[in-house]
N, C-alpha and C. Protein backbone atom coordinates (compact mmCIF):
# COMPACT_ATOMS: atom_id res chain seq x y z
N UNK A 1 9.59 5.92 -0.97
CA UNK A 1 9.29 4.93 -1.99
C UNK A 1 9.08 3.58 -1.32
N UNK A 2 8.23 2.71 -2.06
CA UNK A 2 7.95 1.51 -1.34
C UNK A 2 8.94 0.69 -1.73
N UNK A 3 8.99 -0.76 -0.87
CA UNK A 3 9.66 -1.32 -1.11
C UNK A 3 9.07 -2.35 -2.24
N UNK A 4 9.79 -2.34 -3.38
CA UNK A 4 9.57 -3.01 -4.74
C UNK A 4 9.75 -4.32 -5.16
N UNK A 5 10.66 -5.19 -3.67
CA UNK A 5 11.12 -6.36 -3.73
C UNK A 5 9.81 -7.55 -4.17
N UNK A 6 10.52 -8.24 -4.07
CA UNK A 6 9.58 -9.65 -4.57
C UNK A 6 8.75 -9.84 -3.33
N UNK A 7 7.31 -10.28 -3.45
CA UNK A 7 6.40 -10.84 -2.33
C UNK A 7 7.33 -12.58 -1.84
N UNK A 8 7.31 -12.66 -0.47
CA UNK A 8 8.27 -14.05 -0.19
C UNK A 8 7.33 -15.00 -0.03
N UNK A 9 8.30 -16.28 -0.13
CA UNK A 9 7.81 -17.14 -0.39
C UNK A 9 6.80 -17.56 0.65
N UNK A 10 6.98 -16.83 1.93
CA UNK A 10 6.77 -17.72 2.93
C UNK A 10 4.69 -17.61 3.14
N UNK A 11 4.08 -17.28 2.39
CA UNK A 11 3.06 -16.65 1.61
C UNK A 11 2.57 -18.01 1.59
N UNK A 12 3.13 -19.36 1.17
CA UNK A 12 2.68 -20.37 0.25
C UNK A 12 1.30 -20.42 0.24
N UNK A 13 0.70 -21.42 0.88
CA UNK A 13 -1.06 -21.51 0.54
C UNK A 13 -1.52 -20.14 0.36
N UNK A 14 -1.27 -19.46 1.25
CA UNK A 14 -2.06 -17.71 0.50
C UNK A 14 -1.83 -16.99 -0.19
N UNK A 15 -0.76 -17.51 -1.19
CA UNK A 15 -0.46 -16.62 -2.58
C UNK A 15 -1.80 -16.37 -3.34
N UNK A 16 -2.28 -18.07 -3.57
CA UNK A 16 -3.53 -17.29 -4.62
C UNK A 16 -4.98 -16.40 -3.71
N UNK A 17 -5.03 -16.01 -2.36
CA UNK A 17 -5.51 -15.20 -1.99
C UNK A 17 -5.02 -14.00 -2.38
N UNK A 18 -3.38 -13.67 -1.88
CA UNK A 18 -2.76 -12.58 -1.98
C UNK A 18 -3.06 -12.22 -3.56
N UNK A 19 -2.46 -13.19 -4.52
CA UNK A 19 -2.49 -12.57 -5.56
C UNK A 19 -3.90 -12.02 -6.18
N UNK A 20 -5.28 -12.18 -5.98
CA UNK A 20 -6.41 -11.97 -6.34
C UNK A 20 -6.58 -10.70 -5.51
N UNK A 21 -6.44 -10.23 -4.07
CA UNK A 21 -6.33 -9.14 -3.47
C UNK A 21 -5.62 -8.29 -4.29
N UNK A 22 -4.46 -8.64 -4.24
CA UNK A 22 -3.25 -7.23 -4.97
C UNK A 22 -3.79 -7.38 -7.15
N UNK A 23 -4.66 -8.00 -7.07
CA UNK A 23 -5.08 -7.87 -8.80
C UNK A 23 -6.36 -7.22 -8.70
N UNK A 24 -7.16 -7.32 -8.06
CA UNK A 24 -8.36 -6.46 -7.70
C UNK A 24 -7.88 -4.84 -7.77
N UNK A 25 -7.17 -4.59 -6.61
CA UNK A 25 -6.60 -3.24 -6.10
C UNK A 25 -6.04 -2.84 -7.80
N UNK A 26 -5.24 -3.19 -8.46
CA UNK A 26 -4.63 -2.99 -9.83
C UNK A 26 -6.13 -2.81 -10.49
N UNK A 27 -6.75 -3.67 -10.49
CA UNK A 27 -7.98 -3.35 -12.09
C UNK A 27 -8.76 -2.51 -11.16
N UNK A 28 -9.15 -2.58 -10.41
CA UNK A 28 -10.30 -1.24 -9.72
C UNK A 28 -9.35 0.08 -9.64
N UNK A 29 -8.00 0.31 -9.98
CA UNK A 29 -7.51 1.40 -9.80
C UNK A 29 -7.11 1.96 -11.42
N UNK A 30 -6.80 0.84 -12.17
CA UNK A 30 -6.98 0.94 -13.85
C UNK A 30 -8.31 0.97 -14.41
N UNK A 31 -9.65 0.57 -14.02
CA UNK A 31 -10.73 0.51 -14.36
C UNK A 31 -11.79 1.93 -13.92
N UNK A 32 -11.13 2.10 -12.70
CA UNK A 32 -12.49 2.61 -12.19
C UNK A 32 -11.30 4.64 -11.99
N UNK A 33 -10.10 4.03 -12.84
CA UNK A 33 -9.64 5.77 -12.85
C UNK A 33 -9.34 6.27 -10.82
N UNK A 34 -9.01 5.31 -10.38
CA UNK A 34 -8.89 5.75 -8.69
C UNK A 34 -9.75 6.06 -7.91
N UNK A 35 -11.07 5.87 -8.03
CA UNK A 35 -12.05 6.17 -7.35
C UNK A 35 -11.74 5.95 -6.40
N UNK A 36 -12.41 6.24 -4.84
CA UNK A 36 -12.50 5.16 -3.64
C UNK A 36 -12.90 3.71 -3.96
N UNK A 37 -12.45 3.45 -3.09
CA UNK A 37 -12.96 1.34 -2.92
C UNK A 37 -13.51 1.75 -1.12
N UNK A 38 -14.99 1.30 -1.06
CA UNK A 38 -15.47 1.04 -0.22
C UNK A 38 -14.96 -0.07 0.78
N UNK A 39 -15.08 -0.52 1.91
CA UNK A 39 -15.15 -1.29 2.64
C UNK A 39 -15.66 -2.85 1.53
N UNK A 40 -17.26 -2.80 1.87
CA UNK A 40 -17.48 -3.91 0.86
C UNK A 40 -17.06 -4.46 -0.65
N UNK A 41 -16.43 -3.36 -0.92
CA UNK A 41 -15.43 -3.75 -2.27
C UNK A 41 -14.37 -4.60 -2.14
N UNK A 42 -13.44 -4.63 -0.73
CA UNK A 42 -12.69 -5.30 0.19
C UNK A 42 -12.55 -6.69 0.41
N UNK A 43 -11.81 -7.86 -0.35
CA UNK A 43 -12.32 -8.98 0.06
C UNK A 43 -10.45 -9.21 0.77
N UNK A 44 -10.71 -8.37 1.66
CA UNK A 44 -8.59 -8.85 2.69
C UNK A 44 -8.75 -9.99 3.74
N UNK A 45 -10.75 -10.07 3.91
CA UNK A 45 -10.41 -10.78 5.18
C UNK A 45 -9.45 -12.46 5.05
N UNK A 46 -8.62 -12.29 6.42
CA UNK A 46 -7.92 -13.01 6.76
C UNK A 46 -6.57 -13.42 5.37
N UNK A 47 -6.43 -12.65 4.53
CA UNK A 47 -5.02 -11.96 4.06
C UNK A 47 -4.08 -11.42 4.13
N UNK A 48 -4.81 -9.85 4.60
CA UNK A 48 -4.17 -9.05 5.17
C UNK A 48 -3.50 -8.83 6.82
N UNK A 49 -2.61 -8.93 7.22
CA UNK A 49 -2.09 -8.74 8.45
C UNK A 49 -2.11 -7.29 9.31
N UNK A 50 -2.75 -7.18 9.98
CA UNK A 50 -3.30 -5.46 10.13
C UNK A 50 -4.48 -4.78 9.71
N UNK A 51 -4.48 -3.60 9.46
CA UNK A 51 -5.62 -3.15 9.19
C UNK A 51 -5.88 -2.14 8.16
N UNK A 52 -6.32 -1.90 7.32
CA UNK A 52 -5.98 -0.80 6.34
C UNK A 52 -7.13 0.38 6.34
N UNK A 53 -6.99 1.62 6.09
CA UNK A 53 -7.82 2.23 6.91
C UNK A 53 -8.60 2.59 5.58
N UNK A 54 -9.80 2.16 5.98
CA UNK A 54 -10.96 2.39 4.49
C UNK A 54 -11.96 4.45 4.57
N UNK A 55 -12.60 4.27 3.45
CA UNK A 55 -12.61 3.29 2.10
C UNK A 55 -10.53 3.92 1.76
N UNK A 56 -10.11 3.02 0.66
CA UNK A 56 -9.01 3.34 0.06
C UNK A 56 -9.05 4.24 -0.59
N UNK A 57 -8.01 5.39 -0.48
CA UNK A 57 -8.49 6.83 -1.39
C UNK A 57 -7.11 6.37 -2.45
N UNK A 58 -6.91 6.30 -3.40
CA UNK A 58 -5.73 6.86 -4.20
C UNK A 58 -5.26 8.40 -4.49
N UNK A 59 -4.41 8.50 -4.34
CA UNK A 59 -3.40 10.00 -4.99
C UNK A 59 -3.20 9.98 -5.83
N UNK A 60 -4.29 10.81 -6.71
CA UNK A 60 -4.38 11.28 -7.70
C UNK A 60 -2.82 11.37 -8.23
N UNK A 61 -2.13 11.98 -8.15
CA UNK A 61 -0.94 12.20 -8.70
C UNK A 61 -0.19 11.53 -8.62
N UNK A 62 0.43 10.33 -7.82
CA UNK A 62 0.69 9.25 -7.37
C UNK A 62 0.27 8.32 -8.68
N UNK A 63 -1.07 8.13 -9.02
CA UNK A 63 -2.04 7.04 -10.01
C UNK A 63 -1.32 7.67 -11.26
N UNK A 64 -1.15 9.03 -11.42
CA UNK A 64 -1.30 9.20 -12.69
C UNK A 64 0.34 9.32 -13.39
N UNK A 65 1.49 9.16 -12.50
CA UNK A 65 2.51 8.95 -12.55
C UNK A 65 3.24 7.57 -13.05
N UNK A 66 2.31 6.94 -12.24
CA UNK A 66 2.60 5.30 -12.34
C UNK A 66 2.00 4.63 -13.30
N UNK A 67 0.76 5.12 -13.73
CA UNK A 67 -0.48 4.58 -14.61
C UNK A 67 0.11 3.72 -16.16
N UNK A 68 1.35 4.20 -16.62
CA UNK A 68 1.91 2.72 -17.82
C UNK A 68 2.11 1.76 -17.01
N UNK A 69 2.95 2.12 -15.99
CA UNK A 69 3.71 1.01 -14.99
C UNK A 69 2.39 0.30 -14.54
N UNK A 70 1.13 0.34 -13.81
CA UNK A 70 0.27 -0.12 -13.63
C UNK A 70 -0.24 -1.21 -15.13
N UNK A 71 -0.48 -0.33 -15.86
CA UNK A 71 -0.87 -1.18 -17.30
C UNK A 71 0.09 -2.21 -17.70
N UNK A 72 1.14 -2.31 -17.41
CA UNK A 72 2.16 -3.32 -17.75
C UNK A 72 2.12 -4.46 -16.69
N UNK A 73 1.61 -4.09 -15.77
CA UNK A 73 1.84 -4.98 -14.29
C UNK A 73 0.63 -5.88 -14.79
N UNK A 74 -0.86 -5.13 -14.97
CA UNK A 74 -2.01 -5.96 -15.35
C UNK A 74 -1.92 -6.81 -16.80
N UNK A 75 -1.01 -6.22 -17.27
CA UNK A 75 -1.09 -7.14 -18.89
C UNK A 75 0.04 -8.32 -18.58
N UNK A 76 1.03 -8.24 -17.88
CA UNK A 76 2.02 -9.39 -17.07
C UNK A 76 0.92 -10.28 -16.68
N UNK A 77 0.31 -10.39 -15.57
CA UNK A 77 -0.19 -10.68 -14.63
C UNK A 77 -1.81 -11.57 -14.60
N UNK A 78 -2.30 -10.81 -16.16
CA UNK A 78 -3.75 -11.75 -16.96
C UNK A 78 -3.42 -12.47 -16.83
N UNK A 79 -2.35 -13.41 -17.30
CA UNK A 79 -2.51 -14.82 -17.84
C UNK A 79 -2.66 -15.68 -16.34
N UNK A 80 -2.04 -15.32 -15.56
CA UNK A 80 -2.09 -15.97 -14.18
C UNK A 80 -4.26 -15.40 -13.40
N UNK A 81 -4.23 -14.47 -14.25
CA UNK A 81 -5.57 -14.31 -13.41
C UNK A 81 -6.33 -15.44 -14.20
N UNK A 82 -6.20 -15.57 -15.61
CA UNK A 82 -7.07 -16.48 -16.41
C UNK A 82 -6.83 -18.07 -15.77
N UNK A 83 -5.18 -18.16 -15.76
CA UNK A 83 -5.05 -19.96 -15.30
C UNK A 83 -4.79 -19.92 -14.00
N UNK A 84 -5.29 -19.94 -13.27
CA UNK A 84 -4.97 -19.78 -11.36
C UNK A 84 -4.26 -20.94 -10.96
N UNK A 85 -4.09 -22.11 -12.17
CA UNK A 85 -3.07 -22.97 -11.20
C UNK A 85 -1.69 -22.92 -11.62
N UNK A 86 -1.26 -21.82 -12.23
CA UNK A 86 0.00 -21.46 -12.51
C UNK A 86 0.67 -20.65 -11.22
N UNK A 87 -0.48 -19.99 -10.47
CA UNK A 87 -0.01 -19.21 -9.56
C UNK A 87 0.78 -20.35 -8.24
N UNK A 88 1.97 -20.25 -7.97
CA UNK A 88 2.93 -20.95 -7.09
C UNK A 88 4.27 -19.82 -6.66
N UNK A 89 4.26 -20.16 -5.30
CA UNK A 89 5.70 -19.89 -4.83
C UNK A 89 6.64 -20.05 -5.07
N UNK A 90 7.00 -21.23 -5.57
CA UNK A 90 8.36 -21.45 -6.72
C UNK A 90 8.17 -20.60 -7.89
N UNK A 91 7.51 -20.03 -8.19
CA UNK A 91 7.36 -18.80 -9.47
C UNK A 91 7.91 -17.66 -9.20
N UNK A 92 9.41 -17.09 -9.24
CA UNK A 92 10.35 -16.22 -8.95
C UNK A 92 9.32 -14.71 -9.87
N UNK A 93 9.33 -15.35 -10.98
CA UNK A 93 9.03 -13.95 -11.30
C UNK A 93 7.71 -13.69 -11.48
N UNK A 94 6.47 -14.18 -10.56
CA UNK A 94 5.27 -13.99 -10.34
C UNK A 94 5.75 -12.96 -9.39
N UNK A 95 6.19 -13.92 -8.00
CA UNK A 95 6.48 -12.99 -6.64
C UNK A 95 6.93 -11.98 -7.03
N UNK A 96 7.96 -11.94 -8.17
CA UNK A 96 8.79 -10.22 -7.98
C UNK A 96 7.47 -9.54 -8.73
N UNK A 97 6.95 -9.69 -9.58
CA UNK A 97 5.75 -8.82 -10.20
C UNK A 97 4.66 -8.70 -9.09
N UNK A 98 4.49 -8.99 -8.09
CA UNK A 98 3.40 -8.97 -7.26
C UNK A 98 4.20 -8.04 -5.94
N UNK A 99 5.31 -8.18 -6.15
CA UNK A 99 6.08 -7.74 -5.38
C UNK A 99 5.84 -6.06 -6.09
N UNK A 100 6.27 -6.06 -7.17
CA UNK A 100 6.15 -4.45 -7.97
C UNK A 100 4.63 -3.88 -7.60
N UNK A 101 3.55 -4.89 -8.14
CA UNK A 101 2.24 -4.32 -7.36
C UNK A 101 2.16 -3.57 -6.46
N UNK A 102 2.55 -4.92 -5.26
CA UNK A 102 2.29 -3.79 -3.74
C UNK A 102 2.65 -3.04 -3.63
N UNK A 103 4.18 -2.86 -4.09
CA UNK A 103 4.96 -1.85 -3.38
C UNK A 103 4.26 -0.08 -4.40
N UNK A 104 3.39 -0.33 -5.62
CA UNK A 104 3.26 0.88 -6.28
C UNK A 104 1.66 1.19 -6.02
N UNK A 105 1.40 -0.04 -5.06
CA UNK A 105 -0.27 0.14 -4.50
C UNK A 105 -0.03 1.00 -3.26
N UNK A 106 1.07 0.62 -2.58
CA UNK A 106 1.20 1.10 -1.39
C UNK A 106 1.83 2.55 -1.33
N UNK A 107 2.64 3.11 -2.68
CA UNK A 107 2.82 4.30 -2.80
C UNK A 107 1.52 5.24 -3.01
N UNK A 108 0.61 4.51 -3.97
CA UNK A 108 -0.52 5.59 -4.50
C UNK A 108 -2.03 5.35 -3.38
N UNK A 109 -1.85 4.43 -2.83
CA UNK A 109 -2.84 4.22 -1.42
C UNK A 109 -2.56 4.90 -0.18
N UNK A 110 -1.19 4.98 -0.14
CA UNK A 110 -0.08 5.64 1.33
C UNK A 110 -0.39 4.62 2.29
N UNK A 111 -0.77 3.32 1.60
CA UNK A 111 -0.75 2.71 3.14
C UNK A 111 0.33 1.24 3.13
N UNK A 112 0.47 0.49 4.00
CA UNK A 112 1.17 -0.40 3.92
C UNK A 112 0.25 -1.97 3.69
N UNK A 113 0.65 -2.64 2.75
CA UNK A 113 -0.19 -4.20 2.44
C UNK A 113 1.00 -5.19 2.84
N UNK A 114 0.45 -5.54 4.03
CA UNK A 114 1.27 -6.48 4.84
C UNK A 114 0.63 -7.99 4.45
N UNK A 115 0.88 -9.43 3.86
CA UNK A 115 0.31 -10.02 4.09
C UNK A 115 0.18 -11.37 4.83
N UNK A 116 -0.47 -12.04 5.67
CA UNK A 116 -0.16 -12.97 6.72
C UNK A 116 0.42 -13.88 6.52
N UNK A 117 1.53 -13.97 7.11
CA UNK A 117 3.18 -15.04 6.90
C UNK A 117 4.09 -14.34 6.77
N UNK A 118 3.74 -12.88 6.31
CA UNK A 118 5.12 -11.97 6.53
C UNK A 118 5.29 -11.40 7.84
N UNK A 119 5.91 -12.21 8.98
CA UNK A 119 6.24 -11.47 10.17
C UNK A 119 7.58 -10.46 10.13
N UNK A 120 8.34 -10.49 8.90
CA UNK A 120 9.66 -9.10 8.89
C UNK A 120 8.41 -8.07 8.74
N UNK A 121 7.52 -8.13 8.27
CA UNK A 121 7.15 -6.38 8.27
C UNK A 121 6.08 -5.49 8.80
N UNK A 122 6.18 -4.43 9.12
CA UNK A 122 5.24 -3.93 9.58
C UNK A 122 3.73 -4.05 9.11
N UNK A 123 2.26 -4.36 10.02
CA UNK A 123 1.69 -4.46 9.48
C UNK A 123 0.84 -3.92 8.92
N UNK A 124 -0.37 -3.94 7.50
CA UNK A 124 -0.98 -3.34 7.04
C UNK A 124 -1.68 -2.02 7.67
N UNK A 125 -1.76 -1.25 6.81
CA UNK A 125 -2.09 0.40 7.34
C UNK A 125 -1.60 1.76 6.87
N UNK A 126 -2.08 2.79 7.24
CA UNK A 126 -1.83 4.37 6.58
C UNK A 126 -0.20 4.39 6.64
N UNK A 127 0.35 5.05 6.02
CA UNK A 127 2.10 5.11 6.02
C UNK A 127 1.91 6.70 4.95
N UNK A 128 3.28 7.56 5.32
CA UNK A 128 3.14 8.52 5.31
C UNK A 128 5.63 8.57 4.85
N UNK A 129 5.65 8.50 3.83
CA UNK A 129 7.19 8.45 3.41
C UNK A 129 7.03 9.84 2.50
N UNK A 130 8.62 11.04 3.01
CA UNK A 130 8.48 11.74 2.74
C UNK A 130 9.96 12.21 2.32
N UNK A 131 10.62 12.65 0.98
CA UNK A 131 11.74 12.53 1.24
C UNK A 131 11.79 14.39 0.87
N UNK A 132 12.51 14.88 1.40
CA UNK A 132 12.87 16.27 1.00
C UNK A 132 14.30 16.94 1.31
N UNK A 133 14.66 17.13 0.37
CA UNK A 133 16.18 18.02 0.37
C UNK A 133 16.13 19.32 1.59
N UNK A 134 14.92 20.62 1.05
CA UNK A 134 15.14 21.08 1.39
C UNK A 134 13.90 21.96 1.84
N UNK A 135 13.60 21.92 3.06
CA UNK A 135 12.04 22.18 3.73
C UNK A 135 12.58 23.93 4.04
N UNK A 136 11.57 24.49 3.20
CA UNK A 136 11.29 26.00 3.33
C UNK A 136 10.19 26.15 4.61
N UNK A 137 8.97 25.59 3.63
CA UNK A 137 7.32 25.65 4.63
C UNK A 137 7.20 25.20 5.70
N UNK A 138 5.96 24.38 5.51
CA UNK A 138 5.39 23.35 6.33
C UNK A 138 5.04 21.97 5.48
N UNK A 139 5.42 20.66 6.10
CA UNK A 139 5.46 19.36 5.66
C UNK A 139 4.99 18.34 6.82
N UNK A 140 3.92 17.85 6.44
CA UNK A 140 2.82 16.79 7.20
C UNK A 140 2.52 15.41 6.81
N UNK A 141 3.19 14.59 7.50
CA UNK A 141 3.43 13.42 6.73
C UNK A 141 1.74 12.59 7.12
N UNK A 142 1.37 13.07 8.17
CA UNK A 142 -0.48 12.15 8.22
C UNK A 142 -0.94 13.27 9.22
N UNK A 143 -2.40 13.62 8.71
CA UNK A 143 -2.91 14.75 9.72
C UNK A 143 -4.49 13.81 9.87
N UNK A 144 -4.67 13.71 11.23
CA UNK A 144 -6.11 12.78 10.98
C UNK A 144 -6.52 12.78 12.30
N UNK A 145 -8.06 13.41 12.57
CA UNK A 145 -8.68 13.25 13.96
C UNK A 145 -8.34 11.72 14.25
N UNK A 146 -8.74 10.88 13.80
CA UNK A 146 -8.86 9.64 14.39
C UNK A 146 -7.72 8.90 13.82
N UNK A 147 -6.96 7.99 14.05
CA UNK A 147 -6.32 7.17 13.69
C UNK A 147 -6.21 5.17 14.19
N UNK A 148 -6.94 4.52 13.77
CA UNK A 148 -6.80 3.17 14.18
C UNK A 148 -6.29 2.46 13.50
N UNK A 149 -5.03 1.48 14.57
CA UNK A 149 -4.57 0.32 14.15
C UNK A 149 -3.33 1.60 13.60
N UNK A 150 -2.04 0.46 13.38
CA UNK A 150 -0.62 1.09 13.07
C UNK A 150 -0.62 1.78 12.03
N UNK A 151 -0.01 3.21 12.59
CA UNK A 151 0.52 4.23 11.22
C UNK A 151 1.96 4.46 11.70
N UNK A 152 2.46 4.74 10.19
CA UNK A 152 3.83 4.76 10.26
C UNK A 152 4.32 6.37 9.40
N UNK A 153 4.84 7.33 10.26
CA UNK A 153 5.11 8.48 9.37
C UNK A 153 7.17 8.22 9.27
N UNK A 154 7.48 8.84 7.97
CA UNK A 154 8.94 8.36 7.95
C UNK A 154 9.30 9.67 6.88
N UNK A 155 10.24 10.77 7.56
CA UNK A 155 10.60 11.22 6.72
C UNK A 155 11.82 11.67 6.54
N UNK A 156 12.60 11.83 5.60
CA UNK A 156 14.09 12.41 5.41
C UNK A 156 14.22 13.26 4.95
N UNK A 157 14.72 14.23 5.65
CA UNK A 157 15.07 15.83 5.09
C UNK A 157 16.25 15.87 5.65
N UNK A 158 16.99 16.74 4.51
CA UNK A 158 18.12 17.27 4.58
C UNK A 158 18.67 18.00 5.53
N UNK A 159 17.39 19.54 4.92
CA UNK A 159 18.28 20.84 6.00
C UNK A 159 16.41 21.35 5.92
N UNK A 160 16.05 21.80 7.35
CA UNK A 160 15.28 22.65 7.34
C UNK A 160 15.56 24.36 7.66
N UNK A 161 15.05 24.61 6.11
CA UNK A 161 15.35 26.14 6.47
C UNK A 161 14.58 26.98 7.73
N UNK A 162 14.86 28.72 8.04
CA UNK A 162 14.66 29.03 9.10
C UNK A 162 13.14 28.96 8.99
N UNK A 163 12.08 28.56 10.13
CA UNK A 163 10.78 28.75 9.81
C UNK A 163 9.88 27.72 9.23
N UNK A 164 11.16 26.77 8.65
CA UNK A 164 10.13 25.46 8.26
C UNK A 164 9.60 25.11 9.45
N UNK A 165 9.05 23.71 9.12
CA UNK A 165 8.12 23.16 9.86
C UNK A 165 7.42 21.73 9.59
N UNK A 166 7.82 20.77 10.52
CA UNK A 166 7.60 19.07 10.11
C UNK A 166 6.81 18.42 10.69
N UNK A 167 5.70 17.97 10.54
CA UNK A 167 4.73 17.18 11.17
C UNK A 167 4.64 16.09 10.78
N UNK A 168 5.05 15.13 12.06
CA UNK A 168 5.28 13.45 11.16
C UNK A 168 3.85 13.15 11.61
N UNK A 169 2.84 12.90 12.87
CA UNK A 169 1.83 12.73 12.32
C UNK A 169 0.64 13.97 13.34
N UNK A 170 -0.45 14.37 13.04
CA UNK A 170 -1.32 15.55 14.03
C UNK A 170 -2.83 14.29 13.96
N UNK A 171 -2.69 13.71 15.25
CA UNK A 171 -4.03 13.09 15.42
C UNK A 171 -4.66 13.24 16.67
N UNK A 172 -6.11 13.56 16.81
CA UNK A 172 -6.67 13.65 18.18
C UNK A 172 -6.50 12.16 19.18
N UNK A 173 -6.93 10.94 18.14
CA UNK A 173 -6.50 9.98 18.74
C UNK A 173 -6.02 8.80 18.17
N UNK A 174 -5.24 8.24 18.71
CA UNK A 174 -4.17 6.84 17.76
C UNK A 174 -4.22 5.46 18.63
N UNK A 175 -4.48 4.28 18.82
CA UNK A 175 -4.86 3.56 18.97
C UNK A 175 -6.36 2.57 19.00
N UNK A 176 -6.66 1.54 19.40
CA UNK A 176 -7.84 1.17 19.00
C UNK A 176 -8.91 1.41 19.18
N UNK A 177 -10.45 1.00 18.29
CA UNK A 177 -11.26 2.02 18.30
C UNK A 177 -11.65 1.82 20.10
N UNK A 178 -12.20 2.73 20.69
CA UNK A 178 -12.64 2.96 21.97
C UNK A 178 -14.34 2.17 22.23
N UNK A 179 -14.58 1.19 23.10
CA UNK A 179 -15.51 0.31 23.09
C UNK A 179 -16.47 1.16 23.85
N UNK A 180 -18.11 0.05 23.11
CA UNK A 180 -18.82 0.88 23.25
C UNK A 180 -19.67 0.27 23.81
């Protein structure tokens, strides 16, 4: 599960970037039913801290779990898209609602939205959280020929039974893209 806490303060001048990024991601994922978001759909530059690996796919099942919780976040959250100079860092309970965003963007995206001024956290990118009691099969937290820029696989299991089987991540290659 993501972390649900409040976005911090330390954000200031780029809140109303951040917040127009993380309100986009909400109405193109309430509007458009989870489609992909292309690259050019993308407006992170110099927001985002890291890299997020495009286009954005949502999980289906993930979207459709959360989908009141989403509708409540966007009906909170209008009035600040309509008056943009309400949006401030001293606004406790903007940050914690923007805070609920990411953290339920970043469950149904699987990736992490890091944004620049937050040096506690890891930065933007694929993430792979897996919690399981009790592993019979096989469990793959990221399987991907290519992988660029930071991924993070994290999982907690209990007891693996005889024959299971855990793959935190299967990539041909993981670091940056290779120059050409």
């Amino acid at each position: 599960m993501a972390d649900l806490s409040a976005l911090s303060a330390v954000l200031g001048a780029g809140l109303p970037a951040t917040f127009t990024f993380l309100y986009q991601r909400l109405e193109n994922l309430l509007d458009r039913r989870g489609e992909s978001e292309a690259e050019t759909d993308l407006s992170a530059a110099g927001v985002l801290s890291g890299e997020l690996s495009l286009p954005l796919i949502a999980n289906q099942q993930a979207l459709a779990e959360r989908q009141d919780n989403l509708e409540t976040l966007r009906d909170v959250l209008e009035g600040y898209r309509h008056d943009p100079a309400r949006i401030d860092v001293a606004d406790v309970r903007l940050l914690r609602m923007l805070g609920r965003v990411r953290g339920t963007l970043e469950d149904i995206y699987e990736q992490r939205l890091t944004f620049v001024g937050e040096e506690d956290r890891e930065p933007s990118g694929p993430s792979a959280r897996q919690k399981i009691k009790t592993l019979h099969g096989r469990a793959t937290g990221i399987d991907a020929d290519t992988v660029v820029g930071p991924v993070e696989a994290v999982h907690e299991v209990e007891t693996v039974e005889a024959g299971g089987e855990l793959t935190g991540i299967r990539a041909r290659y993981v670091g940056p893209p290779p120059s050409r």
